[in-house]
PDB file of N, CA and C in Angstrom:
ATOM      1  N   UNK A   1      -5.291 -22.094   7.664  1.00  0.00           N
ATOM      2  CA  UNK A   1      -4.488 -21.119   8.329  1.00  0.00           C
ATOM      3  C   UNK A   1      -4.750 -19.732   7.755  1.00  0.00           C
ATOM      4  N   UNK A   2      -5.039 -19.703   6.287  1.00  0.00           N
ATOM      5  CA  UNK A   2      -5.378 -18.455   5.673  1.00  0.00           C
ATOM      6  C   UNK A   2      -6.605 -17.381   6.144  1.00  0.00           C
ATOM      7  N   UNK A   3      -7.537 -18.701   6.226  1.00  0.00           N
ATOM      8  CA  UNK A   3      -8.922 -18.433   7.161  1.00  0.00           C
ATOM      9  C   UNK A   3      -8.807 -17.514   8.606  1.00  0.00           C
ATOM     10  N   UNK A   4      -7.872 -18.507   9.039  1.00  0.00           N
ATOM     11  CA  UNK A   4      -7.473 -17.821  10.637  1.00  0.00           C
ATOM     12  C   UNK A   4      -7.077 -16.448  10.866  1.00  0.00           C
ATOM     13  N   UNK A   5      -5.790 -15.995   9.729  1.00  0.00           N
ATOM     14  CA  UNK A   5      -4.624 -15.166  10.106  1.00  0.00           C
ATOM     15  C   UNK A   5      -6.119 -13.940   9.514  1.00  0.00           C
ATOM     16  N   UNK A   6      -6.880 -14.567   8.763  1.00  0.00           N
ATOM     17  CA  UNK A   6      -7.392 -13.276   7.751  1.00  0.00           C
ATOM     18  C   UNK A   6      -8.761 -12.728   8.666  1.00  0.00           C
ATOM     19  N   UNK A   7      -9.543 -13.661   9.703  1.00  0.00           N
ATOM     20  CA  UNK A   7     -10.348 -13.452  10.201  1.00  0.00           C
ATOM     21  C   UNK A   7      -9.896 -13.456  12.140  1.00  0.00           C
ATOM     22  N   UNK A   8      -9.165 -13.691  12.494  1.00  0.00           N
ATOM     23  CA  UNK A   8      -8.879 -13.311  13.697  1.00  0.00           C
ATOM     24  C   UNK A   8      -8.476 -12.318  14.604  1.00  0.00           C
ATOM     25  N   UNK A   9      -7.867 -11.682  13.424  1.00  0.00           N
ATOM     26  CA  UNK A   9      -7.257 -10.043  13.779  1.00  0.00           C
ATOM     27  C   UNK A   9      -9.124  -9.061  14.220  1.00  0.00           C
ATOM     28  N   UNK A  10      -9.815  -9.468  13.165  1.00  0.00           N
ATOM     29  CA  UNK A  10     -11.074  -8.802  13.253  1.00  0.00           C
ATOM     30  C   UNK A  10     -11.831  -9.204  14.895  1.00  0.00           C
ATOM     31  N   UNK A  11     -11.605 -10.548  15.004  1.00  0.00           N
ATOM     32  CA  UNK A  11     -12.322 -10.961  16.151  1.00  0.00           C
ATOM     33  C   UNK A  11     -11.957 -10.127  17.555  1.00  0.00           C
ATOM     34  N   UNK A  12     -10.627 -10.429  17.391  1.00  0.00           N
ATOM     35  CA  UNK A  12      -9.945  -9.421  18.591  1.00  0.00           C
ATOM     36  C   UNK A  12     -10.250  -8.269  18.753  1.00  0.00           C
ATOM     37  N   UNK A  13     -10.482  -7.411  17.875  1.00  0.00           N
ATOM     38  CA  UNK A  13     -10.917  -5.972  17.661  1.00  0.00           C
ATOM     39  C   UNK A  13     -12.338  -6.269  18.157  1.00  0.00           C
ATOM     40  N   UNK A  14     -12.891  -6.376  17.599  1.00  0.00           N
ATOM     41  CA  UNK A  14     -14.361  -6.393  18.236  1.00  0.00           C
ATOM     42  C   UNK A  14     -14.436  -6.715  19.523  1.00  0.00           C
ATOM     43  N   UNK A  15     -13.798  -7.365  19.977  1.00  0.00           N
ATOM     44  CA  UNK A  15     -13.863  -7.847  21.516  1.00  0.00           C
ATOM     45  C   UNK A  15     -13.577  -6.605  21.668  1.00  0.00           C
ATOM     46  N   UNK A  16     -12.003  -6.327  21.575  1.00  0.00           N
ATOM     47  CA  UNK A  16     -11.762  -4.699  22.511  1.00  0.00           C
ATOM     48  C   UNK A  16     -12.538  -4.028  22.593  1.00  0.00           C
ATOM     49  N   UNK A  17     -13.270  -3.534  21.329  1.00  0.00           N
ATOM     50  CA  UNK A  17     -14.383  -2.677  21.036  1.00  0.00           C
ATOM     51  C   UNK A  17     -15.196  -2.883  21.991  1.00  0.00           C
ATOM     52  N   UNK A  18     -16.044  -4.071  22.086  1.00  0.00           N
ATOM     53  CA  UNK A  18     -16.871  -4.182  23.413  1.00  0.00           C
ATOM     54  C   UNK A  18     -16.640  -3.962  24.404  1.00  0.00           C
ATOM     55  N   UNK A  19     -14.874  -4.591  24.688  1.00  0.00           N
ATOM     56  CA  UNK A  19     -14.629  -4.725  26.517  1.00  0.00           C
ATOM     57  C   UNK A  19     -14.422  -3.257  27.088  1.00  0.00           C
ATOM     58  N   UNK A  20     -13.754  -2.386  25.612  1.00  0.00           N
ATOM     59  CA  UNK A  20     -13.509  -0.913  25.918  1.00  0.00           C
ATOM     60  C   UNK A  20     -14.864  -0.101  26.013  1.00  0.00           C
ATOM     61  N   UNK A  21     -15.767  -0.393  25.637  1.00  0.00           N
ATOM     62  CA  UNK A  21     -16.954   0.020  25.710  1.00  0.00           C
ATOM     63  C   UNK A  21     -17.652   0.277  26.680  1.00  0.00           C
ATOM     64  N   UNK A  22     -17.622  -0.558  27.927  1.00  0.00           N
ATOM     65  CA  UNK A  22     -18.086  -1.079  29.035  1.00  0.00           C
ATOM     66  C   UNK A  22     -16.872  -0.687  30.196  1.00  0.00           C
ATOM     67  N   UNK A  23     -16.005  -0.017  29.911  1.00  0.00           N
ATOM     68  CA  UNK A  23     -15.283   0.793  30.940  1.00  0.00           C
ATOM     69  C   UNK A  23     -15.958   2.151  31.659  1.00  0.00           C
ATOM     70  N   UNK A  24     -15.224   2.057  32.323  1.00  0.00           N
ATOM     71  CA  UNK A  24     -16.272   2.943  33.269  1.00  0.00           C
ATOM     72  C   UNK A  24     -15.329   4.687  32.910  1.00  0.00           C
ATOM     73  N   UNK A  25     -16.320   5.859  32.199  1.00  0.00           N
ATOM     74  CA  UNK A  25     -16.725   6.984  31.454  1.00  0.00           C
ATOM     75  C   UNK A  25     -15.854   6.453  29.962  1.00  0.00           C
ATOM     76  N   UNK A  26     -16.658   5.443  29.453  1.00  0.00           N
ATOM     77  CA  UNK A  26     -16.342   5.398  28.094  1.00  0.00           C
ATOM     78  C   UNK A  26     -17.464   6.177  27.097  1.00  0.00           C
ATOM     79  N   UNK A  27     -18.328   6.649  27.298  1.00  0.00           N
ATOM     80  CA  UNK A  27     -18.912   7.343  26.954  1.00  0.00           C
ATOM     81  C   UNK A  27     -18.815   8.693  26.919  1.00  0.00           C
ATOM     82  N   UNK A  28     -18.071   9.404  28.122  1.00  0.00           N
ATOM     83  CA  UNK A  28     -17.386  10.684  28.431  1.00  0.00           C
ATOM     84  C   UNK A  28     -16.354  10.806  27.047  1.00  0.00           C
ATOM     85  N   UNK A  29     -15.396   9.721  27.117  1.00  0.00           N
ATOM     86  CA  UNK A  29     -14.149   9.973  25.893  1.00  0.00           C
ATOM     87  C   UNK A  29     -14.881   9.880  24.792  1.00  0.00           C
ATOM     88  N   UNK A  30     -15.563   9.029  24.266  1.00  0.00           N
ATOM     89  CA  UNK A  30     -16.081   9.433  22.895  1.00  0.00           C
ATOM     90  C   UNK A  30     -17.165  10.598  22.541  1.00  0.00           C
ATOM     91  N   UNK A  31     -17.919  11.345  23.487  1.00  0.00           N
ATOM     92  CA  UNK A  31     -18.404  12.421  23.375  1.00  0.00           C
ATOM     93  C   UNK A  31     -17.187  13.883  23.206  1.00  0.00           C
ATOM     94  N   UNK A  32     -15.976  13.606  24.190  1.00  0.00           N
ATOM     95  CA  UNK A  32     -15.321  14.396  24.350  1.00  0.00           C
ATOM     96  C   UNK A  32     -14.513  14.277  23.060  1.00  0.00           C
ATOM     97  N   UNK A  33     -14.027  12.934  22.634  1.00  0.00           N
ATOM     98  CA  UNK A  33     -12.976  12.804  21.120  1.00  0.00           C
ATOM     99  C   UNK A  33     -14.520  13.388  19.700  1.00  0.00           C
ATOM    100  N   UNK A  34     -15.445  13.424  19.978  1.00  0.00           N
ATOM    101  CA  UNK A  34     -16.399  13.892  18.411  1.00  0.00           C
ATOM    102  C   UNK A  34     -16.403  15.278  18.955  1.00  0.00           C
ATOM    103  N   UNK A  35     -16.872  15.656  20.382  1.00  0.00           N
ATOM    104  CA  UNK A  35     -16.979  17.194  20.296  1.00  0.00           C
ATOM    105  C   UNK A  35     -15.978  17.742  19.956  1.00  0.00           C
ATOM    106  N   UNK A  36     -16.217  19.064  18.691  1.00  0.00           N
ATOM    107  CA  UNK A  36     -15.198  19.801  18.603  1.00  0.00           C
ATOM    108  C   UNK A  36     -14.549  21.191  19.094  1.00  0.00           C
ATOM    109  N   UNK A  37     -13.505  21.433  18.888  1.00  0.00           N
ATOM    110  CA  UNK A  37     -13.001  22.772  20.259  1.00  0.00           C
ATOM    111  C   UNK A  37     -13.009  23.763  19.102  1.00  0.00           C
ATOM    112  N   UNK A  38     -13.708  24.695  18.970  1.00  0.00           N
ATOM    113  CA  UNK A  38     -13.760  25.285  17.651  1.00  0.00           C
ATOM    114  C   UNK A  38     -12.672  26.441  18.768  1.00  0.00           C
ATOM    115  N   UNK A  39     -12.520  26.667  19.532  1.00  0.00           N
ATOM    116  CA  UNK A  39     -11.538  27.943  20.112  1.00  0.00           C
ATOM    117  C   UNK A  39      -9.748  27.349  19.626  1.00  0.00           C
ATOM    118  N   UNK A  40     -10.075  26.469  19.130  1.00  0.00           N
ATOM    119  CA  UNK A  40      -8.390  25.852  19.028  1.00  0.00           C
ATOM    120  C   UNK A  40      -8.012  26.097  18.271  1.00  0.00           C
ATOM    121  N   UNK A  41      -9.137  26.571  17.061  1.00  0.00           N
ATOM    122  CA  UNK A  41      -8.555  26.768  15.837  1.00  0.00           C
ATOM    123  C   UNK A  41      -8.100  28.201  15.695  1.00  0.00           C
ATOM    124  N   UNK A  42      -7.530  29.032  16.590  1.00  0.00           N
ATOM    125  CA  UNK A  42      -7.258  30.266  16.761  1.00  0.00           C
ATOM    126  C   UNK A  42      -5.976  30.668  17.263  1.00  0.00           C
ATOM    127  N   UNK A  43      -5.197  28.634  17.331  1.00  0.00           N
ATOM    128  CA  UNK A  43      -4.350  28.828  18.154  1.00  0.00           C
ATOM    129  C   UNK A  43      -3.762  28.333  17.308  1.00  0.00           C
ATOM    130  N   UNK A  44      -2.376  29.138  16.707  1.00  0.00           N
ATOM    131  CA  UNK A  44      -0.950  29.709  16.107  1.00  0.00           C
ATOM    132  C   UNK A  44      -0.495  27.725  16.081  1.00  0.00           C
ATOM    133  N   UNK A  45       0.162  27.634  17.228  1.00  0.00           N
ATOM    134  CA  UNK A  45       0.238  26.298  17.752  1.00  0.00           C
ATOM    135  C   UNK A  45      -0.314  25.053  17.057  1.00  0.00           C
ATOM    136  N   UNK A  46      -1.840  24.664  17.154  1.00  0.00           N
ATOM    137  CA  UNK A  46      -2.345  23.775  16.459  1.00  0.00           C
ATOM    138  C   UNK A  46      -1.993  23.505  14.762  1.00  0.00           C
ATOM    139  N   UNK A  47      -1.692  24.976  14.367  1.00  0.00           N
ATOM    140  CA  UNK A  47      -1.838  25.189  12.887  1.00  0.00           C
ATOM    141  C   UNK A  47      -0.349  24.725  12.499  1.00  0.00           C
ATOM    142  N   UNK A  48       0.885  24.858  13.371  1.00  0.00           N
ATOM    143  CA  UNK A  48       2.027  24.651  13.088  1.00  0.00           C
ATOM    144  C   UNK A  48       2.261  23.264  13.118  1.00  0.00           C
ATOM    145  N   UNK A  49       1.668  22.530  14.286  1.00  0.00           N
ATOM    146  CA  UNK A  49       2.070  21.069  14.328  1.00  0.00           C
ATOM    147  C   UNK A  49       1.003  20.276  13.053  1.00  0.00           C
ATOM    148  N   UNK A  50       0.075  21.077  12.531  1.00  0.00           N
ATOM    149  CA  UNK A  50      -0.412  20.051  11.318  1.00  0.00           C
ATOM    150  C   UNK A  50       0.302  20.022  10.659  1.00  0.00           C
ATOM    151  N   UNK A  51       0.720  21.574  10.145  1.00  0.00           N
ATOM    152  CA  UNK A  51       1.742  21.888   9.015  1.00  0.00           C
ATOM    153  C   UNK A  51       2.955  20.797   8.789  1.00  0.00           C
ATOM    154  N   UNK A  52       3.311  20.617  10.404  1.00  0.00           N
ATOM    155  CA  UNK A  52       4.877  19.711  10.436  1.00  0.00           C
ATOM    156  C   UNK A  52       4.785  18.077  10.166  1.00  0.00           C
ATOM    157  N   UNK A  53       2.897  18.223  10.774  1.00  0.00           N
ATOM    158  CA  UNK A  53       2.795  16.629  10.485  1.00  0.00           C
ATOM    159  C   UNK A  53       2.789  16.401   8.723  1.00  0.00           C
ATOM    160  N   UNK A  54       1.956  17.391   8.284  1.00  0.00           N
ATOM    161  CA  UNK A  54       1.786  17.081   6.936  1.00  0.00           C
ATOM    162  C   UNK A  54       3.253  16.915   6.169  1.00  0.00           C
ATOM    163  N   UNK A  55       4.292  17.878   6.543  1.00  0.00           N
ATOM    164  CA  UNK A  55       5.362  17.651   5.681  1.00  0.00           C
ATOM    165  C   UNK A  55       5.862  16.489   6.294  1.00  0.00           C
ATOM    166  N   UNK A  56       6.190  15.998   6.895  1.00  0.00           N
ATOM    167  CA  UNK A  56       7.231  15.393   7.238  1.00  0.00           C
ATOM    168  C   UNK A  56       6.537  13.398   6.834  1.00  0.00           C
ATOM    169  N   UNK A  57       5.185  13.527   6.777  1.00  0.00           N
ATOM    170  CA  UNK A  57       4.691  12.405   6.575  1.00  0.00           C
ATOM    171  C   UNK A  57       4.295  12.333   4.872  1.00  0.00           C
ATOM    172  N   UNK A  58       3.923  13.259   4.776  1.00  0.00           N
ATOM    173  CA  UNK A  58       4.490  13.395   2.938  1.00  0.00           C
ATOM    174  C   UNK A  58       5.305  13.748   2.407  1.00  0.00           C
ATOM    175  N   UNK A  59       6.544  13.978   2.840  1.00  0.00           N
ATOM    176  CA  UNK A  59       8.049  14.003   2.174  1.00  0.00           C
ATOM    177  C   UNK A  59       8.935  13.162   2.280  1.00  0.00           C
ATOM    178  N   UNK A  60       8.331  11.779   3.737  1.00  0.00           N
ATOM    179  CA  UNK A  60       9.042  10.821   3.634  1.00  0.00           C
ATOM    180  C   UNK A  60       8.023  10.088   2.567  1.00  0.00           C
ATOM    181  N   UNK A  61       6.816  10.268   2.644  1.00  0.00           N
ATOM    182  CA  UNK A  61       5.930   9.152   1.823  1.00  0.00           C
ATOM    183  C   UNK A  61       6.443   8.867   0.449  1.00  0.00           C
ATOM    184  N   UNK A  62       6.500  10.137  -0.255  1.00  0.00           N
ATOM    185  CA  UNK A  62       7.083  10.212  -1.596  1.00  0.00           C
ATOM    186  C   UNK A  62       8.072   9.770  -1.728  1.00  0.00           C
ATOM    187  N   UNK A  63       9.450  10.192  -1.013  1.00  0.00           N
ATOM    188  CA  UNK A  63      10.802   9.457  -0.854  1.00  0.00           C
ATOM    189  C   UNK A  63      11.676  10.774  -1.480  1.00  0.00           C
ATOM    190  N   UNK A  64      10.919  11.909  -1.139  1.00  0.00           N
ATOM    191  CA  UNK A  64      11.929  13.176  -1.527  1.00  0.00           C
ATOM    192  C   UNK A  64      12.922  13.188  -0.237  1.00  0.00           C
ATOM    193  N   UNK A  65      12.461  12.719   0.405  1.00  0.00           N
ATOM    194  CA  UNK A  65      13.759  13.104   1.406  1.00  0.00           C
ATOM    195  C   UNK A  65      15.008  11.456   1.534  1.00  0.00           C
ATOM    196  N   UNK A  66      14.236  11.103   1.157  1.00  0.00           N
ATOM    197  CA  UNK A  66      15.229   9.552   1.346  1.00  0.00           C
ATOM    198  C   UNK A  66      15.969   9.581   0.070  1.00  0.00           C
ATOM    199  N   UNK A  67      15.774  10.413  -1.349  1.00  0.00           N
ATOM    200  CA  UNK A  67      16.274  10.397  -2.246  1.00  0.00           C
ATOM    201  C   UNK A  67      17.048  11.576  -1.952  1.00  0.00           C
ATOM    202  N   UNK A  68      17.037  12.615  -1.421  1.00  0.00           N
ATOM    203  CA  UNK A  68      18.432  13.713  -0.838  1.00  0.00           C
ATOM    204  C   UNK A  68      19.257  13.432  -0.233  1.00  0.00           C
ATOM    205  N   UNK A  69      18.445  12.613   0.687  1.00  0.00           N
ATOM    206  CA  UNK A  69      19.892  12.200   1.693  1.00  0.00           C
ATOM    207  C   UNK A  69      20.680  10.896   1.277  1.00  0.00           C
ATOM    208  N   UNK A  70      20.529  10.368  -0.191  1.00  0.00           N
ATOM    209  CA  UNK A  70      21.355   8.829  -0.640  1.00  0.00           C
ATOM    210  C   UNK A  70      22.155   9.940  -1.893  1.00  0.00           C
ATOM    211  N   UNK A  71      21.820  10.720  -2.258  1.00  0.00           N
ATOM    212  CA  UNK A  71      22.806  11.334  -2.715  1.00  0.00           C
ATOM    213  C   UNK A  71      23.755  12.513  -2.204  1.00  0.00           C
ATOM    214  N   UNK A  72      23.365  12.658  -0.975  1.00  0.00           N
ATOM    215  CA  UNK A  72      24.109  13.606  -0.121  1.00  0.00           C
ATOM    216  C   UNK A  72      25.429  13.348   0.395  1.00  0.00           C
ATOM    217  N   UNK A  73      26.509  13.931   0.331  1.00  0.00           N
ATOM    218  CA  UNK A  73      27.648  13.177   0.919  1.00  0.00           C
ATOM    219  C   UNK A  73      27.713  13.872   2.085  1.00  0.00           C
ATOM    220  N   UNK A  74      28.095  13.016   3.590  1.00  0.00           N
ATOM    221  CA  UNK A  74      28.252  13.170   4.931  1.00  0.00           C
ATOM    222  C   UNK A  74      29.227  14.489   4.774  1.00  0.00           C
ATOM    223  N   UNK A  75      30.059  15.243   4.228  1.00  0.00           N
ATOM    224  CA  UNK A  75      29.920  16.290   5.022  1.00  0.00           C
ATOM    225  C   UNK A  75      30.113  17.349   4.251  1.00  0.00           C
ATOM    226  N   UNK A  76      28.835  17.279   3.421  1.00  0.00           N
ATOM    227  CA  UNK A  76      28.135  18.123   2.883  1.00  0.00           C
ATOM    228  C   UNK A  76      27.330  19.365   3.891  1.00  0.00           C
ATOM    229  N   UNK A  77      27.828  20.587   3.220  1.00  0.00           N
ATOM    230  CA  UNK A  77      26.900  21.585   4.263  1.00  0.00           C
ATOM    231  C   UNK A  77      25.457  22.099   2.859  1.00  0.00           C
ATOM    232  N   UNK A  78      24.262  21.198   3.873  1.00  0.00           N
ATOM    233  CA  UNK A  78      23.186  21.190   3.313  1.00  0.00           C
ATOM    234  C   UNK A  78      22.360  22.739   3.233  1.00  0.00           C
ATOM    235  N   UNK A  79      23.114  23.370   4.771  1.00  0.00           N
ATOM    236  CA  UNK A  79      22.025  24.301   5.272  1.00  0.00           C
ATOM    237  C   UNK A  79      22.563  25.524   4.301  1.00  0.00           C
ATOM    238  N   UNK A  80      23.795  25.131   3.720  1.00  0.00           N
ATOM    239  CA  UNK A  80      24.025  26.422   2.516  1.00  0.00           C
ATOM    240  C   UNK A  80      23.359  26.624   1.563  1.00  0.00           C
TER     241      UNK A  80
END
């Protein structure tokens, strides 16, 4: 069963990989997902939503924010 659970997940993937492969303009999306939009990087916009991804996925990662809010009492005014 160890065999199975550890090598079957892989099998499936590869299938997709193939069956997605062989869709019709699968070649269009992966030219279009590697080409890059170098005009994007000019845009205010793009730069803000990394910014938000980065905090918010490394401030829960660490557990700075899960450790503020277990010592926070409900009606605490935080934004002071």
């Amino acid at each position: 069963m160890a065999y199975f659970t550890a090598i079957f997940p892989y099998v499936v993937l590869v299938a997709l990989l193939v069956v997605s492969l062989f869709q019709e303009g699968a070649l269009a999306g992966i030219a279009f997902f590697f080409t890059p939009q170098f005009e994007k990087l000019l845009d205010p916009i793009v730069w803000y939503r990394a910014v938000e991804q980065s905090f918010f996925s490394l401030a829960v990662c660490f557990g700075s924010l899960v450790m503020y809010s277990s010592y926070n009492d409900f009606n605490n005014n935080v934004s002071r």
